[in-house]
N, C-alpha and C. Protein backbone atom coordinates (compact mmCIF):
# COMPACT_ATOMS: atom_id res chain seq x y z
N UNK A 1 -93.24 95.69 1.07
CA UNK A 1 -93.54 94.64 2.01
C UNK A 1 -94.33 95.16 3.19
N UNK A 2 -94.07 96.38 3.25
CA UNK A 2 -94.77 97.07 5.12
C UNK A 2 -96.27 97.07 4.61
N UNK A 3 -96.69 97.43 3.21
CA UNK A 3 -98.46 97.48 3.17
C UNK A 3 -98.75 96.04 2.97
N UNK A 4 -98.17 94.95 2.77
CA UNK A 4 -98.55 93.73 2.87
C UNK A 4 -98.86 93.05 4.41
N UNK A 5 -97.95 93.82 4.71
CA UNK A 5 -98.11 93.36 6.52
C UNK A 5 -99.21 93.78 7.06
N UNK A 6 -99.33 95.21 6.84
CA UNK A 6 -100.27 95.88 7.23
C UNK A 6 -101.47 95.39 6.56
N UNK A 7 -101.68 95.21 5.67
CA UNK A 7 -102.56 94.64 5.24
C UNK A 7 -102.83 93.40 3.61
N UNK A 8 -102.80 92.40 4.37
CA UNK A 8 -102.39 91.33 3.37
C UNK A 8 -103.59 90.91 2.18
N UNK A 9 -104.56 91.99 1.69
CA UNK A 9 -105.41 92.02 0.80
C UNK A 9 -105.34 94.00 0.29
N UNK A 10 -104.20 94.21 0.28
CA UNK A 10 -103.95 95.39 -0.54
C UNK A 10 -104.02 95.78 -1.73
N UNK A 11 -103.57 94.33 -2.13
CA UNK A 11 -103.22 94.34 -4.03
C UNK A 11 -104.46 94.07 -4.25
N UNK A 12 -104.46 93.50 -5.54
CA UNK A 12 -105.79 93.62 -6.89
C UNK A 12 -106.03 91.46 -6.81
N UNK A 13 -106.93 91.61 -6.28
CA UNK A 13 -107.62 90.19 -6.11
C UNK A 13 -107.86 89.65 -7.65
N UNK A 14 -106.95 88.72 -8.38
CA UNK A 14 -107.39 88.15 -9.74
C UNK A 14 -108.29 87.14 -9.91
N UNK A 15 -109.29 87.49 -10.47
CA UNK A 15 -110.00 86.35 -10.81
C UNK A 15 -109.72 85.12 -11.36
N UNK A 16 -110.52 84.04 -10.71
CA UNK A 16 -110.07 82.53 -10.67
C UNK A 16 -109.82 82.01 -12.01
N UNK A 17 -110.46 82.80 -13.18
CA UNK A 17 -110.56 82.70 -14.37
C UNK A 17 -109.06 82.65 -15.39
N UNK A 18 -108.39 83.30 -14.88
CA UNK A 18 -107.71 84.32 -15.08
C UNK A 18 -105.69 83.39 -14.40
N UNK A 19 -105.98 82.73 -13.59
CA UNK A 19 -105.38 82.25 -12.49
C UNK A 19 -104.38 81.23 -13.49
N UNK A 20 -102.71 81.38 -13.88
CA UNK A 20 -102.50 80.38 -14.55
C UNK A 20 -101.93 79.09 -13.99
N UNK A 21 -102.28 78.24 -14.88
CA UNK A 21 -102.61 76.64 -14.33
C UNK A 21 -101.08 76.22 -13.70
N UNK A 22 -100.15 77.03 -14.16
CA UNK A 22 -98.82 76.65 -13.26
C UNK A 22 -99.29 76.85 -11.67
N UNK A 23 -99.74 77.79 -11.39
CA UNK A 23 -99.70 78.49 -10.11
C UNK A 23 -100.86 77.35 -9.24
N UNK A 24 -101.77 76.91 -9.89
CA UNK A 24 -102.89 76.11 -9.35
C UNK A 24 -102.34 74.50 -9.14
N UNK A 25 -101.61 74.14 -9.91
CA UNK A 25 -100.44 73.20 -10.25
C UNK A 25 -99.59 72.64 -9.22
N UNK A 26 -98.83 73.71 -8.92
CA UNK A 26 -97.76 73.58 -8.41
C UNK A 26 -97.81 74.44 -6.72
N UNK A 27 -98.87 75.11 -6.68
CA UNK A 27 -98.69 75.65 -5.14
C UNK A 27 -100.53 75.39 -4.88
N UNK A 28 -101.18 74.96 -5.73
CA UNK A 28 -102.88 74.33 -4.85
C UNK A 28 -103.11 75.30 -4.14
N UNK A 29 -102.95 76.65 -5.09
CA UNK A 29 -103.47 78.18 -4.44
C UNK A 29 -105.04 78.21 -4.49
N UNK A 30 -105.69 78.94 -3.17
CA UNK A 30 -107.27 78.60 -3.39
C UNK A 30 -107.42 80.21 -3.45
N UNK A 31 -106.47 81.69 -3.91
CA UNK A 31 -106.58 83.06 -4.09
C UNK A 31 -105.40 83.12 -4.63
N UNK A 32 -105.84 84.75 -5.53
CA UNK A 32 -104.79 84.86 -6.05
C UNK A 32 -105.01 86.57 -6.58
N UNK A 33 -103.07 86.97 -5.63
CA UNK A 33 -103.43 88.88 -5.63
C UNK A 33 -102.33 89.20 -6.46
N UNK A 34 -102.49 90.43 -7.27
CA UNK A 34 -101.20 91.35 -7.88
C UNK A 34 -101.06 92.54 -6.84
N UNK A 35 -99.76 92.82 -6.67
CA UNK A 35 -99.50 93.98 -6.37
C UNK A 35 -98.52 95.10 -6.96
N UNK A 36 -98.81 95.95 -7.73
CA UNK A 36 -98.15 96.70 -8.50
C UNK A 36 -96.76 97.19 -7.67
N UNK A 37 -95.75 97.10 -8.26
CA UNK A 37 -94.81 97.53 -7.78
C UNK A 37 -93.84 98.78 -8.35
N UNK A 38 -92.76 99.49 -7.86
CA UNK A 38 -92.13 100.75 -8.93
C UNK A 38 -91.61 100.14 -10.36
N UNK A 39 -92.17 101.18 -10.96
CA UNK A 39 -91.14 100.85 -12.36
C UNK A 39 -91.93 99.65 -13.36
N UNK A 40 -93.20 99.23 -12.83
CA UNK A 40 -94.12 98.34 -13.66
C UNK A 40 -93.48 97.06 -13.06
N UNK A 41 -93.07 96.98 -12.26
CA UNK A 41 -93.11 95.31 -11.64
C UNK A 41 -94.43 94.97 -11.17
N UNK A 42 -94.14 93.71 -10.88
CA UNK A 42 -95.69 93.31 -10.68
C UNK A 42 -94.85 92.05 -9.31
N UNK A 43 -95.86 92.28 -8.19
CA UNK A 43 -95.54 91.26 -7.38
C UNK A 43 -97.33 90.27 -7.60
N UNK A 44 -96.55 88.77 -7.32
CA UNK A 44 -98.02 88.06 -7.48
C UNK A 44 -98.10 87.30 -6.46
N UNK A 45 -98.82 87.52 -5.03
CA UNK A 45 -98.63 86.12 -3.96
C UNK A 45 -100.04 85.71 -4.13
N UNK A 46 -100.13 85.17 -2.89
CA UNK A 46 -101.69 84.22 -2.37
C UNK A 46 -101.76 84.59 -1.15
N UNK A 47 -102.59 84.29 -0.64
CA UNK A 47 -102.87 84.69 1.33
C UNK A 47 -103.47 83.01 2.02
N UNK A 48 -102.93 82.57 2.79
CA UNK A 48 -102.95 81.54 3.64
C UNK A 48 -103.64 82.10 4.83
N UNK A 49 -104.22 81.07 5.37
CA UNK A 49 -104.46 81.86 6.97
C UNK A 49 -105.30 80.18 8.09
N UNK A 50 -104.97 80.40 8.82
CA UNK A 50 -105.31 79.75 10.23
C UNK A 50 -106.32 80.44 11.19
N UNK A 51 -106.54 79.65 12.33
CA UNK A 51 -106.88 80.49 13.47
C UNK A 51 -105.95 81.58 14.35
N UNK A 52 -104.73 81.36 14.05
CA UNK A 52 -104.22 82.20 14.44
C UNK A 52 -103.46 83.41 13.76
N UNK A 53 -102.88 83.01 12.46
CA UNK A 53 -102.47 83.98 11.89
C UNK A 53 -102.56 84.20 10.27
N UNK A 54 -102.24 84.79 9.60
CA UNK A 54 -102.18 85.39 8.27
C UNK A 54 -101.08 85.26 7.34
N UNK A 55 -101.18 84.68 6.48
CA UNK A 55 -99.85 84.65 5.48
C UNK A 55 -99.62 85.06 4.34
N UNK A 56 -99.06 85.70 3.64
CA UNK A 56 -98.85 86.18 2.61
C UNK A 56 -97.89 85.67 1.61
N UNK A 57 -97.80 85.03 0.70
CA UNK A 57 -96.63 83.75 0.22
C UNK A 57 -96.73 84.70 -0.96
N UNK A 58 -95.42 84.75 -1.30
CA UNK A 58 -94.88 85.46 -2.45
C UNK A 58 -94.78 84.25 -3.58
N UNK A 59 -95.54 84.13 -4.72
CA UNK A 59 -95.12 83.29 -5.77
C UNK A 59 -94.19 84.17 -6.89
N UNK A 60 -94.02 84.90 -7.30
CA UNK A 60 -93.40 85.44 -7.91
C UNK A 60 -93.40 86.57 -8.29
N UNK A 61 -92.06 87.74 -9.05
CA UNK A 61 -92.02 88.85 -9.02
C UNK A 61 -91.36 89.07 -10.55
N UNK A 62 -92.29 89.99 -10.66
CA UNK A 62 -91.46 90.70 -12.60
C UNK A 62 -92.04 91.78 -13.31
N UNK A 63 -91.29 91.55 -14.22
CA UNK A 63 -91.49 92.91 -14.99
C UNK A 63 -92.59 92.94 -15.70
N UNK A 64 -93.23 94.23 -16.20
CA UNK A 64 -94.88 93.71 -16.85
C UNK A 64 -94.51 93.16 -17.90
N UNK A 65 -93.63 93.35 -18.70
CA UNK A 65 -93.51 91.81 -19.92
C UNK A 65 -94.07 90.64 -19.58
N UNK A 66 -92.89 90.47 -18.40
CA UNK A 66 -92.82 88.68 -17.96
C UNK A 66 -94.59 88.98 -17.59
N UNK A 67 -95.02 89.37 -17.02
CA UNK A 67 -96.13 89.38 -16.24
C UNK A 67 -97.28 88.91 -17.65
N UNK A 68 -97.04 89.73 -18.28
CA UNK A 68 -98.12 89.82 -19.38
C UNK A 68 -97.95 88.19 -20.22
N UNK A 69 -96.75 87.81 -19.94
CA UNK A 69 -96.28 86.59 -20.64
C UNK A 69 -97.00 85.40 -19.53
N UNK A 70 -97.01 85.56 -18.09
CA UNK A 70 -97.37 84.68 -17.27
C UNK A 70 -98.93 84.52 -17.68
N UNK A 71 -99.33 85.55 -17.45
CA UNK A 71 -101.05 85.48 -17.70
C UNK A 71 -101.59 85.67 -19.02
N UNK A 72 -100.97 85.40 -20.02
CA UNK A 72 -101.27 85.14 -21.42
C UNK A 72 -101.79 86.63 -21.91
N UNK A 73 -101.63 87.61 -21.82
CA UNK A 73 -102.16 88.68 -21.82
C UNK A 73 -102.00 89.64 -23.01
């Protein structure tokens, strides 16, 4: 969580292509990042932002199975 803070475009920017239609669906995400985590987890948020601040919204977290299962892979 501290390199997300620090910087909330750390992870691996996925292409829009790529983006599954749950996630576009259900949270009207306009980005979309992985961030590798220990042990082959995979964290997946989006980044929000305003004039004043920066957000980082966690959509979901798993194992590279599930992961590979989310993005048809």
């Amino acid at each position: 969580m501290d390199d997300l803070k620090q910087n909330p475009t750390c992870g691996i920017k996925i292409p829009k292509n790529l983006w599954p239609k749950k996630y576009v669906q259900e949270h009207n995400i306009t980005n979309l990042w992985k961030y590798d985590l220990p042990s082959a987890w995979r964290l997946v948020y989006t980044i929000e932002s305003d004039e004043l601040k920066i957000v980082n919204i966690i959509l979901e977290w798993f194992d590279h199975k599930e992961y590979e299962k989310r993005f048809n892979y």
